[in-house]
Structures are given as C-alpha cells and as structure tokens.
N, C-alpha and C. Protein backbone atom coordinates (compact mmCIF):
# COMPACT_ATOMS: atom_id res chain seq x y z
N UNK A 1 11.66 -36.52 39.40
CA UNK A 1 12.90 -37.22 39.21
C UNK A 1 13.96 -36.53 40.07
N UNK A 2 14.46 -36.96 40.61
CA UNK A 2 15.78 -36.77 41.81
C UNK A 2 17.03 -36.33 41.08
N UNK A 3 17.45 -36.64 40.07
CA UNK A 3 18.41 -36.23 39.25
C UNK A 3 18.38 -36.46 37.38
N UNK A 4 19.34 -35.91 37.19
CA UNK A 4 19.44 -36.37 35.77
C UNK A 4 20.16 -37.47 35.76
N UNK A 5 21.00 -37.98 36.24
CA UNK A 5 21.15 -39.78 36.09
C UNK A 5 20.76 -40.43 36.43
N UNK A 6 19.37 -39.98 37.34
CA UNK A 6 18.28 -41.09 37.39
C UNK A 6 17.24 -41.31 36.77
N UNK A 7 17.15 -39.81 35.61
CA UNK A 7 16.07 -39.95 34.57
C UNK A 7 16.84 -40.88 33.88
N UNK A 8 18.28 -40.45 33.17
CA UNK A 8 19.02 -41.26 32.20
C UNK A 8 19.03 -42.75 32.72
N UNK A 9 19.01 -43.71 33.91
CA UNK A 9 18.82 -44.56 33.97
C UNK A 9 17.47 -45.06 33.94
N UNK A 10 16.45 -44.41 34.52
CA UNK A 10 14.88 -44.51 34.15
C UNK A 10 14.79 -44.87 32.81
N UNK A 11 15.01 -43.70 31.84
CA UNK A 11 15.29 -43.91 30.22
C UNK A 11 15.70 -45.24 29.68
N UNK A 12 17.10 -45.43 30.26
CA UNK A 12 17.85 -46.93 30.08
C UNK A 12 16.76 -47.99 29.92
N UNK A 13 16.09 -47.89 30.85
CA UNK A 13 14.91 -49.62 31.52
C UNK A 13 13.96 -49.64 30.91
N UNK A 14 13.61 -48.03 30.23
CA UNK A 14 12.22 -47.97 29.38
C UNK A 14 12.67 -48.80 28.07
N UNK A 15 14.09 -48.52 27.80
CA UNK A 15 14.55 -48.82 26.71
C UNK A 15 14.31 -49.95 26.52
N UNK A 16 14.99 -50.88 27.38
CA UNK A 16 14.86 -52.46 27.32
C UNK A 16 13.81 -53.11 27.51
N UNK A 17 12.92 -52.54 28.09
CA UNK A 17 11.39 -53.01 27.74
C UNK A 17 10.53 -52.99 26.67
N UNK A 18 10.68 -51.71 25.65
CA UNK A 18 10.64 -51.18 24.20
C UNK A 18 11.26 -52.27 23.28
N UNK A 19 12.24 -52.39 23.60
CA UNK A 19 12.71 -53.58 22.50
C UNK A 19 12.33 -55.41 23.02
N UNK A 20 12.10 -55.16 24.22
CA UNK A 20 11.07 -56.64 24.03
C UNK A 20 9.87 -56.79 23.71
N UNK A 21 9.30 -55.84 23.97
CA UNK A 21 7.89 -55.39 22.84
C UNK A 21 7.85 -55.54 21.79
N UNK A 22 9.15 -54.62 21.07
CA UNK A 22 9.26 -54.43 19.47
C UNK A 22 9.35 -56.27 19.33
N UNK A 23 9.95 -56.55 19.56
CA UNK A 23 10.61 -58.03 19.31
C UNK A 23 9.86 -58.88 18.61
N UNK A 24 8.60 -58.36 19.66
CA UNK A 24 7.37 -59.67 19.00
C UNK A 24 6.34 -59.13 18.19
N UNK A 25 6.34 -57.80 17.23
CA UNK A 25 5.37 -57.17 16.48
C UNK A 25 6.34 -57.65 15.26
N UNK A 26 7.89 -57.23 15.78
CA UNK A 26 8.85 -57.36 14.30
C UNK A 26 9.19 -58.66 14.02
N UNK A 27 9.16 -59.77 14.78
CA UNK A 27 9.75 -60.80 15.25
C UNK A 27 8.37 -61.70 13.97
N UNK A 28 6.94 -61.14 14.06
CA UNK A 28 5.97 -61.64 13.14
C UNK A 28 6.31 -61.21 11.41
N UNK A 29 7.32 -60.25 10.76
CA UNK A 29 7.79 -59.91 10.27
C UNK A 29 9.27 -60.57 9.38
N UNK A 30 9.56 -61.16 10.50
CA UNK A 30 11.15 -61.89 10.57
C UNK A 30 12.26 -61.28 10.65
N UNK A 31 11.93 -59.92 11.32
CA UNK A 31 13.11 -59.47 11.67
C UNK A 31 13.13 -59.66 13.49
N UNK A 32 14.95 -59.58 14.25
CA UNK A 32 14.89 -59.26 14.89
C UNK A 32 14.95 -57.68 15.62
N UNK A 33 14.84 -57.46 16.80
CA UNK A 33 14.97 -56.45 17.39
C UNK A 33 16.08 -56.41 18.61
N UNK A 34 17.07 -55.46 18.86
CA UNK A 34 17.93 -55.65 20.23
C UNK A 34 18.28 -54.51 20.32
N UNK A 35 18.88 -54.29 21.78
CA UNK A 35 19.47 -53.14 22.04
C UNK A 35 20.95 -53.16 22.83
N UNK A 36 21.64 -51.99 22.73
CA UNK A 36 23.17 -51.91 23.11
C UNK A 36 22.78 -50.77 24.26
N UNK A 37 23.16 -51.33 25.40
CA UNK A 37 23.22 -50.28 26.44
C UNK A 37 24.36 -50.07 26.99
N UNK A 38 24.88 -49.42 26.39
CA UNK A 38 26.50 -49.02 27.15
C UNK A 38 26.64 -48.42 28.00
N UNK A 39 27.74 -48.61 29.08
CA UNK A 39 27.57 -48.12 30.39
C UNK A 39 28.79 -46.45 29.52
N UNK A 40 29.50 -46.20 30.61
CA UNK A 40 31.07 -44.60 30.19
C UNK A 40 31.25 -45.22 29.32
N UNK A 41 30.94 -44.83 28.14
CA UNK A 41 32.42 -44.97 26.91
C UNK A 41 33.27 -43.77 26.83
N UNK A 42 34.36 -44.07 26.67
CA UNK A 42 35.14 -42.78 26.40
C UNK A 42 35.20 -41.96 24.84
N UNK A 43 34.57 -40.97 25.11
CA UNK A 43 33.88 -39.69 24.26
C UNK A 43 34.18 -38.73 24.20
N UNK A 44 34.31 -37.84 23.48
CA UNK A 44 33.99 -36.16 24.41
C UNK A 44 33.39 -35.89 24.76
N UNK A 45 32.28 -36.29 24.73
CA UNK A 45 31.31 -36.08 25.61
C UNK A 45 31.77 -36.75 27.41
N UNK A 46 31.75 -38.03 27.08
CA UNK A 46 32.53 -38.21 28.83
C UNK A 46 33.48 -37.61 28.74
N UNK A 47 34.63 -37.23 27.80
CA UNK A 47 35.54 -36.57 29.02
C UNK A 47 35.03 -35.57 29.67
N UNK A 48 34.15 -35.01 28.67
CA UNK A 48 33.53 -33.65 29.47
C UNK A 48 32.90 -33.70 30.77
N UNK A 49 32.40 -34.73 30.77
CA UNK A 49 31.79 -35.32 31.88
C UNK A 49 32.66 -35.80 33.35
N UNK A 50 33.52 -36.14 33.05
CA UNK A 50 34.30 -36.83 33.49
C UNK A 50 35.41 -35.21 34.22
N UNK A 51 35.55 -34.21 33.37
CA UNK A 51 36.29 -33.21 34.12
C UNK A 51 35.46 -32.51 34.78
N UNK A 52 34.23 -32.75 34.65
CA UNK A 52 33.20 -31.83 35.14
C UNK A 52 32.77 -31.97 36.63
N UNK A 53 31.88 -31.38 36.86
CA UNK A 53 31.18 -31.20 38.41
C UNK A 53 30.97 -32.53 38.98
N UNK A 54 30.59 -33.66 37.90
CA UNK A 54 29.88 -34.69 38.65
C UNK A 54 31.30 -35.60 38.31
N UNK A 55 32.21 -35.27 38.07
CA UNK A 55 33.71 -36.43 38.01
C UNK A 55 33.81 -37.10 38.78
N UNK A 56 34.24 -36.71 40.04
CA UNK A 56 34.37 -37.24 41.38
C UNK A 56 33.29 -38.40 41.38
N UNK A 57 31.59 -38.28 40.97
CA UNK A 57 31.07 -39.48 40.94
C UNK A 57 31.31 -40.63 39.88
N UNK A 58 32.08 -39.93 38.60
CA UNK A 58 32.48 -41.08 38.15
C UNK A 58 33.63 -41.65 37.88
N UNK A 59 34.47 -41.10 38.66
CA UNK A 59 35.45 -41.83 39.11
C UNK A 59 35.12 -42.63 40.06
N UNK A 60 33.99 -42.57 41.01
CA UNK A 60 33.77 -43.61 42.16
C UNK A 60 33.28 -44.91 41.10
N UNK A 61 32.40 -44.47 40.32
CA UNK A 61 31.39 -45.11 39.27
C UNK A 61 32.91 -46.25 38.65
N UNK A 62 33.75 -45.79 38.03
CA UNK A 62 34.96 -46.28 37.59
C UNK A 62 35.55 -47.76 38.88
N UNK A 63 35.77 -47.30 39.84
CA UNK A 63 36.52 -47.32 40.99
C UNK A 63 35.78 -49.05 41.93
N UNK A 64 34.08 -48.39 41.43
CA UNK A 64 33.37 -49.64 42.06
C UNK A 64 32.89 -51.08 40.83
N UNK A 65 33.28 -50.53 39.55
CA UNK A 65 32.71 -51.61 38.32
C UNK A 65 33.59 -52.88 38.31
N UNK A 66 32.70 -53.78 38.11
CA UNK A 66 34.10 -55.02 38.20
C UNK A 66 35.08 -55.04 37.01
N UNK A 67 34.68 -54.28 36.35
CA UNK A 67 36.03 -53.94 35.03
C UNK A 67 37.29 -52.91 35.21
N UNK A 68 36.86 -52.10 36.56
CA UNK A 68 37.74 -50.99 36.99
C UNK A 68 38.15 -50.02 35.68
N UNK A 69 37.22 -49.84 34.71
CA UNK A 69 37.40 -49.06 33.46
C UNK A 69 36.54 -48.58 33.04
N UNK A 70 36.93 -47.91 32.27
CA UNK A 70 35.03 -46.85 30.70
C UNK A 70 35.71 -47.84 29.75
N UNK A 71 34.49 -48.05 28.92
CA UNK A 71 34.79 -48.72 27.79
C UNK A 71 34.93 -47.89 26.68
N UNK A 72 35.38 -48.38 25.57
CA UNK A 72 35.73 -47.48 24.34
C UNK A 72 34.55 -47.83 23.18
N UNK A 73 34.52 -47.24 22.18
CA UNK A 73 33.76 -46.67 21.39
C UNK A 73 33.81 -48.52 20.54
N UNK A 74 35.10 -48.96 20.00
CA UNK A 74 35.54 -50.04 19.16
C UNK A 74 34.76 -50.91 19.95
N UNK A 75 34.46 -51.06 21.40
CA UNK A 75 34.01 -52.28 21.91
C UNK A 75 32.49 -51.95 21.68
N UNK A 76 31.59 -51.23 21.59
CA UNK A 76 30.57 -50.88 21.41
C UNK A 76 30.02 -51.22 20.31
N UNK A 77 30.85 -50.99 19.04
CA UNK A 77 30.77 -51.52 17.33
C UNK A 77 30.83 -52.50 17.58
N UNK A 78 31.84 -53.51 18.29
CA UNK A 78 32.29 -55.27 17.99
C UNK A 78 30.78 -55.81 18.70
N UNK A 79 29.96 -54.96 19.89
CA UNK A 79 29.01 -55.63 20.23
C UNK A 79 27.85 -55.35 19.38
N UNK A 80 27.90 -54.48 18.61
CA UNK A 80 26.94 -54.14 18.03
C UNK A 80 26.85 -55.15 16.17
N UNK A 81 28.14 -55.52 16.47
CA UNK A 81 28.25 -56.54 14.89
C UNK A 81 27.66 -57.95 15.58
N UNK A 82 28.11 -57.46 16.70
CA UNK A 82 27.55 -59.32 16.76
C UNK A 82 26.20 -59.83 17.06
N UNK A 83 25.91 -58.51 17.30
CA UNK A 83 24.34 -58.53 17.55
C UNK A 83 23.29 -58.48 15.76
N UNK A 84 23.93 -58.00 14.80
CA UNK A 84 23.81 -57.98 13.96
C UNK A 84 23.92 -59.05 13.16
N UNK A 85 25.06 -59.98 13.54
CA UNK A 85 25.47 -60.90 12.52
C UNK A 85 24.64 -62.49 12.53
N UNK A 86 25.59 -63.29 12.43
CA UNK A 86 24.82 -64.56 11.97
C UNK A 86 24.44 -65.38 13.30
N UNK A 87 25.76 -65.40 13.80
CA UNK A 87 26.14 -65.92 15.24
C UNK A 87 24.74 -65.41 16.21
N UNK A 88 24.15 -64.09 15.99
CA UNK A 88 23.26 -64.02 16.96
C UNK A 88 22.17 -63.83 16.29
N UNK A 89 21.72 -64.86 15.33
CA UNK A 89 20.53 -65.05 14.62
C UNK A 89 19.22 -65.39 15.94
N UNK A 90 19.25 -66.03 16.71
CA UNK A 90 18.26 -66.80 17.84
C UNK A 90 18.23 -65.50 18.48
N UNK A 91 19.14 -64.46 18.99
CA UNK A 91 18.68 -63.60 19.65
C UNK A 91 17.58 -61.95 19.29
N UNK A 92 16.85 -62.13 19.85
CA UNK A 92 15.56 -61.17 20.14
C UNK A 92 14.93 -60.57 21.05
N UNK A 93 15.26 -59.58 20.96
CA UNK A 93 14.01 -58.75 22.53
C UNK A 93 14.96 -58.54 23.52
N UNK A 94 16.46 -58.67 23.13
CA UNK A 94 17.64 -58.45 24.61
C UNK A 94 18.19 -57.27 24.23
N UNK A 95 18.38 -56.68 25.87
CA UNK A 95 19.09 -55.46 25.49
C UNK A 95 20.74 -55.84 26.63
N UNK A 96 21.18 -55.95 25.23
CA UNK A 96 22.48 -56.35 26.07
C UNK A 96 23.25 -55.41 26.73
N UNK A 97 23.66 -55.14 28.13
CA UNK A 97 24.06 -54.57 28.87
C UNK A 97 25.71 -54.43 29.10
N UNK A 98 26.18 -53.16 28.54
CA UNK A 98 28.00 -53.90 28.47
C UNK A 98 28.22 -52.44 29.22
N UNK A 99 28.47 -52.11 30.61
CA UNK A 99 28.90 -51.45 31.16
C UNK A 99 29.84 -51.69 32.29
N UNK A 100 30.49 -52.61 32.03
CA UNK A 100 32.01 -52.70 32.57
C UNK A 100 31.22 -53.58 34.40
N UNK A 101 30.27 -53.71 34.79
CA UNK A 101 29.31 -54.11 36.44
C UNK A 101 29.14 -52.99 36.79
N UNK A 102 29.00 -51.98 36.24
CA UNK A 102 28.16 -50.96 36.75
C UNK A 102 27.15 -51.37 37.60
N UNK A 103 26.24 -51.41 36.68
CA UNK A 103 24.89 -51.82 37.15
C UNK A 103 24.87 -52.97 38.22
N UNK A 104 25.46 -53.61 37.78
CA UNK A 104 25.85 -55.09 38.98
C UNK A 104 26.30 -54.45 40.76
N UNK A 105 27.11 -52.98 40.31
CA UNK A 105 27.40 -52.42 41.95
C UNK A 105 26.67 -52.05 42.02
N UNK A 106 25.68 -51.06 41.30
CA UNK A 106 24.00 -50.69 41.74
C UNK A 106 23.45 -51.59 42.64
N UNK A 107 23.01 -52.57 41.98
CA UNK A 107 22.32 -53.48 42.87
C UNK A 107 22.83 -54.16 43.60
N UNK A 108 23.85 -54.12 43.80
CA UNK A 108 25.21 -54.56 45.23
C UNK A 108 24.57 -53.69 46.63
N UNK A 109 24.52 -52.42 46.17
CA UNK A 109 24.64 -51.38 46.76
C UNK A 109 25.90 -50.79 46.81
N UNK A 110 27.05 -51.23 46.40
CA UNK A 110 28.27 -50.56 46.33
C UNK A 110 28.34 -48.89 45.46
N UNK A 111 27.13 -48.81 44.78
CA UNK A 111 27.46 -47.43 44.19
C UNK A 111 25.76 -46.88 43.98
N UNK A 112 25.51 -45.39 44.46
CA UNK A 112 24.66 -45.01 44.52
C UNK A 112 24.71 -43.62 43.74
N UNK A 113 22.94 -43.76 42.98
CA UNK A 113 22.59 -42.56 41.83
C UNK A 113 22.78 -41.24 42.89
N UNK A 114 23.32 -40.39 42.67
CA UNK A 114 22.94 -38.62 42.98
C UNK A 114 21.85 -38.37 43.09
C-alpha cells in the first residue's frame, strides 16, 4: 500500500461491497443493510488532521470538492436517520456516499491520493 489514505480508501470500497453482500443474506431475514461513508467531518480528530503534516493536502482535498467544505457531525446523523427510517424502507445494499465530491474530483483527476 502506497500510503495510509490509500489503505483508508481501499478500506472505504471493501466496505461498500460488504454491505451489498450483507444485503442479500439479511435482506432473506427482512432486514435491511446500508452504509454511511463520510467524506472530512469536522472532529478532533480532523482538526488534528487538518493542523497536521498532511493539512496542506486537505485543504487542497477542501479546495477541489464541489461543496468547497468538511461536513459536520449533525449532517452525518440526519443521513444516517434517513437511512434508518420509513422513507428509505426500498433501500438495501447502498453505501451512501456524502463527502462533499470528493470522490467525484478523484475520478475527475482533479485531486490525487499521497
């Protein structure tokens, strides 16, 4: 592995494949299965991150997302109720992705892993 935010994104993809799996063992069950993949939320942990050695990359990380922001902790819960609630009864096996287009400049090429 080339870095640690390319294991942590490696990790990410295993993730979302895990829960479309789960989906259809639990899904025979009647439950669903989903996942929340959040891109920076603001933490102490990111700030720490964020004053640290690798800042400079995420401020670029910030700089290139089509949200031009980190998201907060409250938006993470509101996605995580709704994934829970009634409204997203039909949904199963998605790992919903709320990181501001992160990932979207990834595959732009506008922003590259360390």
């Amino acid at each position: 592995m080339g870095s640690t935010v390319q294991a942590y994104a490696l990790s990410k993809r295993a993730n979302s494949l895990r829960v479309q799996t789960a989906a259809v063992a639990w899904g025979k069950r009647g439950a669903r299965v989903n996942a929340v993949s959040p891109g920076v939320i603001i933490t102490p942990l990111a700030l720490d991150e964020l004053s640290g050695p690798r800042g400079e990359w995420f401020e670029q990380v910030r700089k290139v997302s089509a949200a031009k922001r980190f998201g907060t902790p409250d938006e993470v819960a509101d996605a995580a109720a709704f994934l829970l609630g009634r409204q997203a009864g039909f949904i199963t096996g998605a790992d919903l992705l709320m990181d501001g287009g992160v990932t979207a400049a990834l595959c732009a090429g506008e922003l590259m892993i360390p």
